[in-house]
Structures are given as structure tokens and as C-alpha cells.
Protein backbone atom coordinates (compact mmCIF):
# COMPACT_ATOMS: atom_id res chain seq x y z
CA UNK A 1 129.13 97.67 67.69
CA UNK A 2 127.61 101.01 69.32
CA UNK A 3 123.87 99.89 71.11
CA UNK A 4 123.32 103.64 71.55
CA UNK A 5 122.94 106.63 69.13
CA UNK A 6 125.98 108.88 68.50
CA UNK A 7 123.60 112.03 68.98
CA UNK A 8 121.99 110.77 71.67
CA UNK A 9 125.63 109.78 73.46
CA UNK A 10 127.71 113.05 72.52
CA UNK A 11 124.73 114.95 73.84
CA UNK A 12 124.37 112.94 77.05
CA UNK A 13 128.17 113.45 77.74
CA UNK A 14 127.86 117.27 76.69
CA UNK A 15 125.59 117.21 79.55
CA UNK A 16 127.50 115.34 81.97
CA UNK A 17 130.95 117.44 81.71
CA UNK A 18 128.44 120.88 81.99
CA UNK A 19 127.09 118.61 85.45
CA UNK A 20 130.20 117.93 86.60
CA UNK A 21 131.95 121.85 86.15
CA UNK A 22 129.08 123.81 86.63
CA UNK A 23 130.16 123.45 90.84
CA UNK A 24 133.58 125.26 89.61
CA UNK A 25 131.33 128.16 87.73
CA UNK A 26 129.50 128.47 91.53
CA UNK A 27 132.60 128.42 93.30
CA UNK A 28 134.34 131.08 90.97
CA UNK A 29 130.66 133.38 90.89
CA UNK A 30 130.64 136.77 92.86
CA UNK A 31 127.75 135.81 94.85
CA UNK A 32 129.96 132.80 96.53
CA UNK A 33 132.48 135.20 97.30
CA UNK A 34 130.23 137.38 98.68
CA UNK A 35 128.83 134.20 101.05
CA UNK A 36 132.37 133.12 101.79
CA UNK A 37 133.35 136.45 103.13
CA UNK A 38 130.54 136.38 105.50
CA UNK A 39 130.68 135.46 109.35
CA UNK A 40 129.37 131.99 110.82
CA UNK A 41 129.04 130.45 107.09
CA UNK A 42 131.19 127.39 107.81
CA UNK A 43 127.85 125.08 108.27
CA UNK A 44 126.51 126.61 104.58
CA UNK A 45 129.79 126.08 102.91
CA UNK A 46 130.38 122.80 103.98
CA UNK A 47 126.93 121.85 102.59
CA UNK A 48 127.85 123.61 99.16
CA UNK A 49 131.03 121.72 99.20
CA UNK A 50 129.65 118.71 100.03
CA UNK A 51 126.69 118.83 97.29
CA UNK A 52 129.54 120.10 94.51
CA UNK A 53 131.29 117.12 95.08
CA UNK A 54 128.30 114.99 94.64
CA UNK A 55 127.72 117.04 91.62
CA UNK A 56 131.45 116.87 89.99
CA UNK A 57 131.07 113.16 90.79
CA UNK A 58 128.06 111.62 89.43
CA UNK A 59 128.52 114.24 86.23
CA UNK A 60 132.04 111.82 85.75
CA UNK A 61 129.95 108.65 86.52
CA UNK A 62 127.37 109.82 83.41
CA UNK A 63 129.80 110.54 81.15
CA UNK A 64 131.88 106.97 81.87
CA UNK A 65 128.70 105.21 81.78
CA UNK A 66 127.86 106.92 78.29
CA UNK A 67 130.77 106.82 76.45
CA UNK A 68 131.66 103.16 77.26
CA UNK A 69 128.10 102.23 76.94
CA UNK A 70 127.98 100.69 80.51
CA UNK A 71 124.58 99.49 81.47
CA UNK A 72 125.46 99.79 85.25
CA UNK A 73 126.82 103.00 85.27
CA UNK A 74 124.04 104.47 83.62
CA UNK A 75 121.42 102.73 86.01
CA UNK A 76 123.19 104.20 89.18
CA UNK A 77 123.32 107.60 87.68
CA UNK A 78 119.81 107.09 86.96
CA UNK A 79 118.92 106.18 90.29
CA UNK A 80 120.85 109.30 91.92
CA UNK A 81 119.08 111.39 89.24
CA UNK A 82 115.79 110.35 90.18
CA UNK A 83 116.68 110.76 94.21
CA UNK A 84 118.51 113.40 93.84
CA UNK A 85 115.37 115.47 92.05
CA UNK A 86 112.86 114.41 94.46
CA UNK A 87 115.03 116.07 97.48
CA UNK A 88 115.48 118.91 95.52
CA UNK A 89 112.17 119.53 94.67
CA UNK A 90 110.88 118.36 98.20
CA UNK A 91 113.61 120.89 99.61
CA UNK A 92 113.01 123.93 97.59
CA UNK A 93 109.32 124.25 97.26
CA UNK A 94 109.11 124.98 100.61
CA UNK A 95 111.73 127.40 101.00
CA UNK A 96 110.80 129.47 98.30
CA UNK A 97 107.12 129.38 99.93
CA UNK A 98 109.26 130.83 103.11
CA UNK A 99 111.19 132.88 101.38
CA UNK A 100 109.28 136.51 101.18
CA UNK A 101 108.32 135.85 104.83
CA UNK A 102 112.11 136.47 105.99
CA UNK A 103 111.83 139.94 105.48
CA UNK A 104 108.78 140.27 107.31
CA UNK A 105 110.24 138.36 110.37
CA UNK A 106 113.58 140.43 109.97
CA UNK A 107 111.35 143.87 110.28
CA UNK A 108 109.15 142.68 113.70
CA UNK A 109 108.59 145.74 115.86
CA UNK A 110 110.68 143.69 118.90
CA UNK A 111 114.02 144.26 116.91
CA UNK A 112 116.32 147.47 116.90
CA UNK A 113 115.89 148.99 113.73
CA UNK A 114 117.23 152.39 114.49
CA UNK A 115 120.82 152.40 114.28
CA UNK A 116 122.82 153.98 117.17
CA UNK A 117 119.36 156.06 118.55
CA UNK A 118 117.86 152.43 119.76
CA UNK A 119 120.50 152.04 122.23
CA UNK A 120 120.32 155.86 123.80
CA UNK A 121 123.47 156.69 125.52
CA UNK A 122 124.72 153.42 125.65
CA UNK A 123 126.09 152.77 122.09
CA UNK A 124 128.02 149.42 121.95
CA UNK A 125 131.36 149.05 120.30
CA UNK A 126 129.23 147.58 117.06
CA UNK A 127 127.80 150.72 116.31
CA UNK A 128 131.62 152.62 115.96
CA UNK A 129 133.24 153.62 112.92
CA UNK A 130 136.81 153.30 112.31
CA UNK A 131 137.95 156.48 111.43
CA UNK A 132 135.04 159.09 110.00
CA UNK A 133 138.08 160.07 107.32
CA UNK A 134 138.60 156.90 105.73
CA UNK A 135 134.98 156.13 105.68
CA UNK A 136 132.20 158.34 103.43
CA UNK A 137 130.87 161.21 105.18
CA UNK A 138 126.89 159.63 104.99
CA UNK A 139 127.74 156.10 106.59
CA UNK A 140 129.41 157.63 109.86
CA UNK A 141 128.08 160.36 111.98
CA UNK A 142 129.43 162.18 115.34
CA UNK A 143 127.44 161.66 118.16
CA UNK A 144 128.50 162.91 121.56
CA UNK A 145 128.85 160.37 124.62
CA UNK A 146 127.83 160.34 128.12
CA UNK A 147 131.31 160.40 129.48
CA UNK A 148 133.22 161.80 126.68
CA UNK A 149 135.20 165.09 126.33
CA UNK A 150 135.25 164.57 122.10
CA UNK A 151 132.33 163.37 119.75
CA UNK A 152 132.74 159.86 119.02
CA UNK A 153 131.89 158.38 115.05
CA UNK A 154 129.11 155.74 114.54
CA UNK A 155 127.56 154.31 112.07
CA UNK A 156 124.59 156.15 110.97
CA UNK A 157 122.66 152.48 109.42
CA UNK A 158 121.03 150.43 110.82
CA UNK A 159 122.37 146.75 111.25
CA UNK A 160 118.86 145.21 110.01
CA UNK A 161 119.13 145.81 106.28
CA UNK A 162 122.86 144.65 106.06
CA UNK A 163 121.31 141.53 108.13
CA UNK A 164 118.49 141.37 106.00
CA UNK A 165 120.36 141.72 102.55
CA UNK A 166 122.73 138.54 103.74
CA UNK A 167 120.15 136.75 105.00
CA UNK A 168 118.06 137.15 101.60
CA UNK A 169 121.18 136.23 99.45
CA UNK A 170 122.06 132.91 101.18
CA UNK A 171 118.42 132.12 101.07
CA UNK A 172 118.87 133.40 96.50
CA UNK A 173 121.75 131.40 96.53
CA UNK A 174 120.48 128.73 98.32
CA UNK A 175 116.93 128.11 96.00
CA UNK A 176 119.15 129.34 92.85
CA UNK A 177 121.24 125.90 93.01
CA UNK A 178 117.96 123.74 94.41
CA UNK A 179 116.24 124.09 91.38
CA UNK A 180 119.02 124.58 89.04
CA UNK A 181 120.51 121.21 89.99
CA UNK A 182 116.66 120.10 90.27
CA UNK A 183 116.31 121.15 86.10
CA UNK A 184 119.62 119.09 85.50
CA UNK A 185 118.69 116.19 87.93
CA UNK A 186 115.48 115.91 85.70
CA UNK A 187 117.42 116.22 81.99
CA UNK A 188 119.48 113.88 83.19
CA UNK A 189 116.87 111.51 84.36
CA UNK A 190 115.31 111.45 80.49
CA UNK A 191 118.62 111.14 78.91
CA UNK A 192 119.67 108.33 80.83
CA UNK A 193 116.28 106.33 80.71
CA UNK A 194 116.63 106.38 76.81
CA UNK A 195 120.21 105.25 76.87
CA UNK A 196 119.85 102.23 78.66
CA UNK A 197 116.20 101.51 76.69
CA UNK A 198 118.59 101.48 73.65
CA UNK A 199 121.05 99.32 75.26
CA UNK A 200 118.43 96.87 76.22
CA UNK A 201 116.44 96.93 72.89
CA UNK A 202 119.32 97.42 70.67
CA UNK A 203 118.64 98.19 67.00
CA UNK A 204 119.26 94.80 65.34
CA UNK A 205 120.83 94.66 61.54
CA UNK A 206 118.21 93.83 59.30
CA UNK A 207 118.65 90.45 57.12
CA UNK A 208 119.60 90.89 53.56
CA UNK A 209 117.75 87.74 51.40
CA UNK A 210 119.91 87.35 48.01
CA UNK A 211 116.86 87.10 45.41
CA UNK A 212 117.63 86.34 41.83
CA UNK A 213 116.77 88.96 39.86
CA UNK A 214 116.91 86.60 36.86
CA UNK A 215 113.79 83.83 36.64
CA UNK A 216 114.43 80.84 34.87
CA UNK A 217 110.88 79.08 34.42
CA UNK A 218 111.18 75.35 34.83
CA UNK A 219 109.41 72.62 33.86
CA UNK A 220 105.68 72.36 34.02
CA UNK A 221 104.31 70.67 36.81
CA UNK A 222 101.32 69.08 35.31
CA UNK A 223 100.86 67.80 31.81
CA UNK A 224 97.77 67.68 29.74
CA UNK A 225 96.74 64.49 28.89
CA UNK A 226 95.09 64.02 25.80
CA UNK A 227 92.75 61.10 24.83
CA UNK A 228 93.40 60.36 21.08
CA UNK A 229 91.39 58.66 18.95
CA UNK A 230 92.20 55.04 17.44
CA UNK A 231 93.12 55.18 14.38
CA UNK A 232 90.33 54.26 11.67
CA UNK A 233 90.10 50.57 10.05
């Protein structure tokens, strides 16, 4: 007989399936494309990988443990619920407390900030353009060289703000799916604490008494005894 309330378990498994996919609906997002195309991002994807597989995981474990009302399941989810929050939390307060001084640190006086003028006549090979035809006219700009016969094209923007825009949206990604998985760590924690309080206190059948609804009265239990009086001579 179900020990746990069909509400309570469809919910709970609801939950568990939107746990376990919502790595897929990262993975598929533009902003992962975005940090995939990036350079040097193997150490950041690994890390997402990693934690969506922990994710896809213990969402399966939830949903096993709820719809087969297993007491053990549920207590290891619960336990990697309640772990799992306090990193997150203890992870992502502090980074979003760091997070609007990036932009100061990216904007320090000490780094080049001034496109191709910083470097005077020495432009590295960073700073070229491809071809000023296939690119649009604002982005590149001609700019003669020390030892050249021909104007040579460069980029006309600086490299800090396309630095600074990457930086900031690993560091939005990165706090997005903290506290995101934080929120669902937390549900989770509360949904799985009632289960297994229902599966240890299970709602027991009440007992039905058959009662006679028809009272036969029965014999007296005490009977008046009179004292008569002889009879007169």
C-alpha cells in the first residue's frame, strides 16, 4: 500500500526529471555556446560537465527513490541536497560580492586600453584585420607602418571590452547556475524530508468497530424486593 501521498510523489518526481534535464537546457542555451567557442575554457567546461552529470544523476536517484517509495534512496538524495546547497551557497555569495569589482580591475590605468595607439609603431599581429573588405568599415582602420610602402588594416577596438564582456559572462553564467541549482538543491531538500517523514509515520487505516444499531434491552440486573405482609388471622 502507498506510505506516501500521490500529490506529494508525482510532484516530487515532476521535480526530479526538471533536475535531471535542466543540464541539457544549459548545454543547448546560447550563452554555453557562446562560452564553448571561447579560448582556454577547457578547465570551465569540464567543471560544467562535471556538475551536469552530478545534476542528471541525483535528479534519476530522486525520482527512483520516489516512485518506488525507497527509504534509502530518498535519504542519500537528501543528504546530497543538503551538501550540495551549502557549497552552493558558500560558493556563490562570495562571487557575486566579487563580481562588480571585475570590471574595475579589468579598467586599471596599468593595462592597454587604447587599441592599436598603445603600442605606437609597433602594432603586434593581434591588432590586424583580415581583410578591411570583408570586415565593416568602423571595426578596421588603415594605419601606416614604420617600414611599410602600403597602409596596413587594424582593428580600431580595443581588446579590453571584448576581454571584459567574456570575462563578465563566464562570471553571469557561472553565479546564474550557483544559485539556480542552489533554489533546486533547497526544493528538493523540503520535498524529500516530507517523503521519508511519511514513510516513517505512515498514515495507518483507522479501525472500523461493528456497533449494533439495534438495542435489545435485557434483563434487569437488580430486582426489587418487596416485604409483604402476612396474611391476617
Amino acid at each position: 500500500m502507498a506510505q506516501i501521498n500521490s500529490c506529494l510523489k508525482r510532484t516530487f518526481i515532476v521535480f526530479n526529471l526538471f533536475f535531471a534535464v535542466s543540464w541539457d537546457v544549459l548545454r543547448r542555451s546560447r550563452t554555453f555556446q557562446n562560452l564553448k567557442c571561447m579560448e582556454n575554457r577547457t578547465t570551465g567546461l569540464v567543471c560544467l560537465y562535471i556538475m551536469g552529470a552530478v545534476t542528471m544523476l541525483l535528479g534519476l536517484l530522486g525520482a527512483y527513490g520516489a516512485y518506488k517509495e525507497h527509504k534509502i534512496s530518498l535519504i542519500v538524495f537528501l543528504v546530497c541536497m543538503v551538501i550540495g546547497s551549502l557549497v552552493m551557497i558558500r560558493s556563490g555569495i562570495p562571487a557575486a560580492i566579487i563580481r562588480p569589482e571585475v570590471k574595475s580591475l579589468l579598467l586599471q590605468p596599468e593595462l592597454l586600453t587604447g587599441s592599436y595607439t598603445d603600442w605606437n609603431e609597433d602594432i603586434p599581429s593581434s591588432c590586424d584585420c583580415p581583410s578591411i573588405e570583408d570586415e565593416e568599415p568602423f571595426t578596421c582602420k588603415l594605419v601606416p607602418g614604420m617600414n611599410l610602402t602600403a597602409a596596413s588594416p587594424f582593428h580600431r577596438q580595443p581588446c579590453v571590452p571584448i576581454v571584459m564582456y567574456y570575462v563578465l559572462l563566464v562570471a553571469d553564467i557561472s553565479l546564474g547556475v550557483i544559485f539556480t541549482l542552489a533554489a533546486l538543491a533547497v526544493l528538493g531538500m523540503i520535498l524529500s524530508s516530507i517523503m521519508i517523514h511519511q514513510l516513517r509515520h505512515p498514515n495507518r487505516t483507522p479501525v472500523v468497530l461493528n456497533v449494533p444499531t439495534i438495542f435489545i434491552p435485557g434483563p434487569p440486573k437488580y430486582h426489587e424486593l418487596q416485604n409483604e405482609l402476612p396474611p391476617p388471622y
